[in-house]
Protein backbone atom coordinates (compact mmCIF):
# COMPACT_ATOMS: atom_id res chain seq x y z
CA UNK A 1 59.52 65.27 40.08
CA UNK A 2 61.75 65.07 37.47
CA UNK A 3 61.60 61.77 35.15
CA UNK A 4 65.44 60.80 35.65
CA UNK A 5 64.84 61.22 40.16
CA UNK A 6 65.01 58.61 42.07
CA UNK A 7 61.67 58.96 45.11
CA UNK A 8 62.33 59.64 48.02
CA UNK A 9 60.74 60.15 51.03
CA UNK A 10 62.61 62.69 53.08
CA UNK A 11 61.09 60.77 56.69
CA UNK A 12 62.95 57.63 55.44
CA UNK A 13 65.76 58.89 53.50
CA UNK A 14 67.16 61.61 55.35
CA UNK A 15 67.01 64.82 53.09
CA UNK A 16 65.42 63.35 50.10
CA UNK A 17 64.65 65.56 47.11
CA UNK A 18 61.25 64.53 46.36
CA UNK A 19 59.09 63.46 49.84
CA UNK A 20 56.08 60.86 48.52
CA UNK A 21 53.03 61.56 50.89
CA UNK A 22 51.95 58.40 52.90
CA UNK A 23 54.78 56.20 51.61
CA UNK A 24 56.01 53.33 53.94
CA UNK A 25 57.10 49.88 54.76
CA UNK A 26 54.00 48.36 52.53
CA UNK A 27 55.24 50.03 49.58
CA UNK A 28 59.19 49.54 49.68
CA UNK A 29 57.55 45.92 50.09
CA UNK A 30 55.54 45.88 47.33
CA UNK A 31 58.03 47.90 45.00
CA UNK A 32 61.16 45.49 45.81
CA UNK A 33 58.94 42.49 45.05
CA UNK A 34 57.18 44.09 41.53
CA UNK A 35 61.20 45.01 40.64
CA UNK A 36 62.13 41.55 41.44
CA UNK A 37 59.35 40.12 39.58
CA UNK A 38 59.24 42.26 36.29
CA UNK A 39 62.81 43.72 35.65
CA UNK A 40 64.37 41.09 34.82
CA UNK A 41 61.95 40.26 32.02
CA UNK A 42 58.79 43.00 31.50
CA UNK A 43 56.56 40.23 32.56
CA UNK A 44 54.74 39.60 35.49
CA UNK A 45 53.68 35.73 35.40
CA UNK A 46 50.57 34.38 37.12
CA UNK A 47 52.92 32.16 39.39
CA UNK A 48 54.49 35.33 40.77
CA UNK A 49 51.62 37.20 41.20
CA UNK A 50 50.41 34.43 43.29
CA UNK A 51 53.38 34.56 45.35
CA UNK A 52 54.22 38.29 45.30
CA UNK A 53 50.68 37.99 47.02
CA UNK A 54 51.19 35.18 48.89
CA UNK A 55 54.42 36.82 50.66
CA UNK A 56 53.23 40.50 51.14
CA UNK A 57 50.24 39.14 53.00
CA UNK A 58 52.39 37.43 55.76
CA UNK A 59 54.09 40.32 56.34
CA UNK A 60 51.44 43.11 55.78
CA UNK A 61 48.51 40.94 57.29
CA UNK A 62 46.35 43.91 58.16
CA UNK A 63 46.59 45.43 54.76
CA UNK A 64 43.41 45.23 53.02
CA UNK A 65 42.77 44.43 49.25
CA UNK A 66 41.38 47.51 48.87
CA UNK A 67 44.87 49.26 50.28
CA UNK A 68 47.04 47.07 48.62
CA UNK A 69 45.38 48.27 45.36
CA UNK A 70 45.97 52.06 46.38
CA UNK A 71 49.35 50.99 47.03
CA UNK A 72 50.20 48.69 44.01
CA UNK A 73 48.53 51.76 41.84
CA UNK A 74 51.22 53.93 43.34
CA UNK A 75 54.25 52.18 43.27
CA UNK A 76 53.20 51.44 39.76
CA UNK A 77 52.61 55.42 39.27
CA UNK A 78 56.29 55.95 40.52
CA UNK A 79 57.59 53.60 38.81
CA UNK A 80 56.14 54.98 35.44
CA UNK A 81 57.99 58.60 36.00
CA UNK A 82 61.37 57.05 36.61
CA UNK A 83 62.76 56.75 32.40
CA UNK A 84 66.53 54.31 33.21
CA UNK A 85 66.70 51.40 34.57
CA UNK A 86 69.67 52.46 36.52
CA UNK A 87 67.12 55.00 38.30
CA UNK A 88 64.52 52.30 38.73
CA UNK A 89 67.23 49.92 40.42
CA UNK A 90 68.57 52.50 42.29
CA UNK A 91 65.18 52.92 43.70
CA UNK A 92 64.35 49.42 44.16
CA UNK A 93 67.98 49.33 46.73
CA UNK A 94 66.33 52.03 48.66
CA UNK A 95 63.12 50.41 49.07
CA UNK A 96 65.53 47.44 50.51
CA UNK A 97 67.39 49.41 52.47
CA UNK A 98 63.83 51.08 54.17
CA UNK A 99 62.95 47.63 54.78
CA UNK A 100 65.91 46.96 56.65
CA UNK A 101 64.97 49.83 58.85
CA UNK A 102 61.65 48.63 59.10
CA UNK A 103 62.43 45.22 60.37
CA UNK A 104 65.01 46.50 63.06
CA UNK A 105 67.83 45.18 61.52
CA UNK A 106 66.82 41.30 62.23
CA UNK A 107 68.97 39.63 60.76
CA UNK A 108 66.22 36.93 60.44
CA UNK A 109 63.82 38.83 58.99
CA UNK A 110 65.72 39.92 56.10
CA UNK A 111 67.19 36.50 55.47
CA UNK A 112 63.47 36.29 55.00
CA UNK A 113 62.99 38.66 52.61
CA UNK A 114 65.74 37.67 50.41
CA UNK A 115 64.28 34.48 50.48
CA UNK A 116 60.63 36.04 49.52
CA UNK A 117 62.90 37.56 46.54
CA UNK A 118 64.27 34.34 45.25
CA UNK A 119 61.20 32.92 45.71
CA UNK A 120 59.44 35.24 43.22
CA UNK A 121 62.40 35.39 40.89
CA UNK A 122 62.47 31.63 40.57
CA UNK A 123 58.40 31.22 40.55
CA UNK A 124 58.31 31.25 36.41
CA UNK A 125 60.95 28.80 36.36
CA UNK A 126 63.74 30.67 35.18
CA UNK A 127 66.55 33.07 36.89
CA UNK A 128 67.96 35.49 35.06
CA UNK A 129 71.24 37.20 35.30
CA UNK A 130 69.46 40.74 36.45
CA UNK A 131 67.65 38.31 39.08
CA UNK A 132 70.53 36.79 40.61
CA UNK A 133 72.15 40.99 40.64
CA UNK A 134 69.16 41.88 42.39
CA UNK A 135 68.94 39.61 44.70
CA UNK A 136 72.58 39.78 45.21
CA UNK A 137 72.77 43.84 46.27
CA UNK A 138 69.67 43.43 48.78
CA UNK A 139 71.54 40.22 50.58
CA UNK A 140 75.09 42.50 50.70
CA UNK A 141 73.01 45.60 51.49
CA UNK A 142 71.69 43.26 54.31
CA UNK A 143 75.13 42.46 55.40
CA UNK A 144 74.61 38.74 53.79
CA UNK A 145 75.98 36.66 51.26
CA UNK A 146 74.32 34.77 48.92
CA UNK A 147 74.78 32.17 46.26
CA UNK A 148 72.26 31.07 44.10
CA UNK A 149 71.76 28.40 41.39
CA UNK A 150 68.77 26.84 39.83
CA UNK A 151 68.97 22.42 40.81
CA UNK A 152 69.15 20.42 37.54
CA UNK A 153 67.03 17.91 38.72
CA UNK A 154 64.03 19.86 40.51
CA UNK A 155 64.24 23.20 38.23
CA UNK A 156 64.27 25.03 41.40
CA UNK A 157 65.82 28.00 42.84
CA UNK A 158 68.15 26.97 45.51
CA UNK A 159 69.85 30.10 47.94
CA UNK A 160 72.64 29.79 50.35
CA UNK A 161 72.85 32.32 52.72
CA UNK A 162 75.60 33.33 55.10
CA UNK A 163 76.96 36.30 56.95
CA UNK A 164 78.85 38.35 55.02
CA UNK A 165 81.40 39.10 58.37
């Protein structure tokens, strides 16, 4: 795989030009909520590694530790071999868009996830502009919009979302 490709998994994708052996749902998951997490700022905080945790385990219940770790270690190998950020972005929109087609299109459910997203954006207390991007392209992907602002008063992250039709 070249460094500058973007994965893909030709089951998922539809023609991709790299297929990743064994690469699903827990994955995407686990990529969109490590890009969430540690684009913005290169740092992965104790408070969203609690709650990158926290949300992958309600929806991956039977996942063990011991497969998460496989997992995490290769989403974090992928990761490595992709060199711009506009790659790794680009990737981390087709990891949303998979989970899309993993939940069936419920509406609900990816309401959720966006949700999960802010929740792990806004869980070291800050939201950064690449954040609030992020976030942004996986609720339009999703056929949502959504405004976000951080509350004065609590410090928290608070999301609106609607419809985008």
């Amino acid at each position: 795989m070249g460094k500058q490709e973007v994965p893909q998994q030709a089951g998922l994708y539809g023609g991709g030009r790299v297929a990743l052996a064994g690469w699903g749902a827990a994955h995407d998951l686990v990529n969109m909520y490590l890009a969430i997490a540690q684009m913005a700022d290169s740092e992965l905080t104790q408070e969203e590694q609690r709650i990158f945790m926290r949300k992958f385990g309600q929806w991956m219940p039977d996942i063990t530790l011991e497969q998460f770790e496989k997992i995490w270690s290769e989403v974090l190998s992928v990761n490595g071999q992709i060199e711009t950020e506009e790659a790794r972005y680009a990737f981390y929109l087709q990891s949303a868009l998979n989970i899309a087609q993993f939940m069936g299109g419920s509406k609900d459910k990816l309401k959720s996830i966006v949700r999960d997203l802010v929740d792990i954006a806004g869980a070291d207390g800050r939201l950064h502009d690449n954040e609030i991007t992020m976030i942004k392209a996986v609720a339009i992907a999703y056929g949502l919009s959504a405004d976000l602002r951080v509350n004065a008063n609590t410090g928290r992250v608070e999301l609106t979302l609607k419809d985008a039709n």
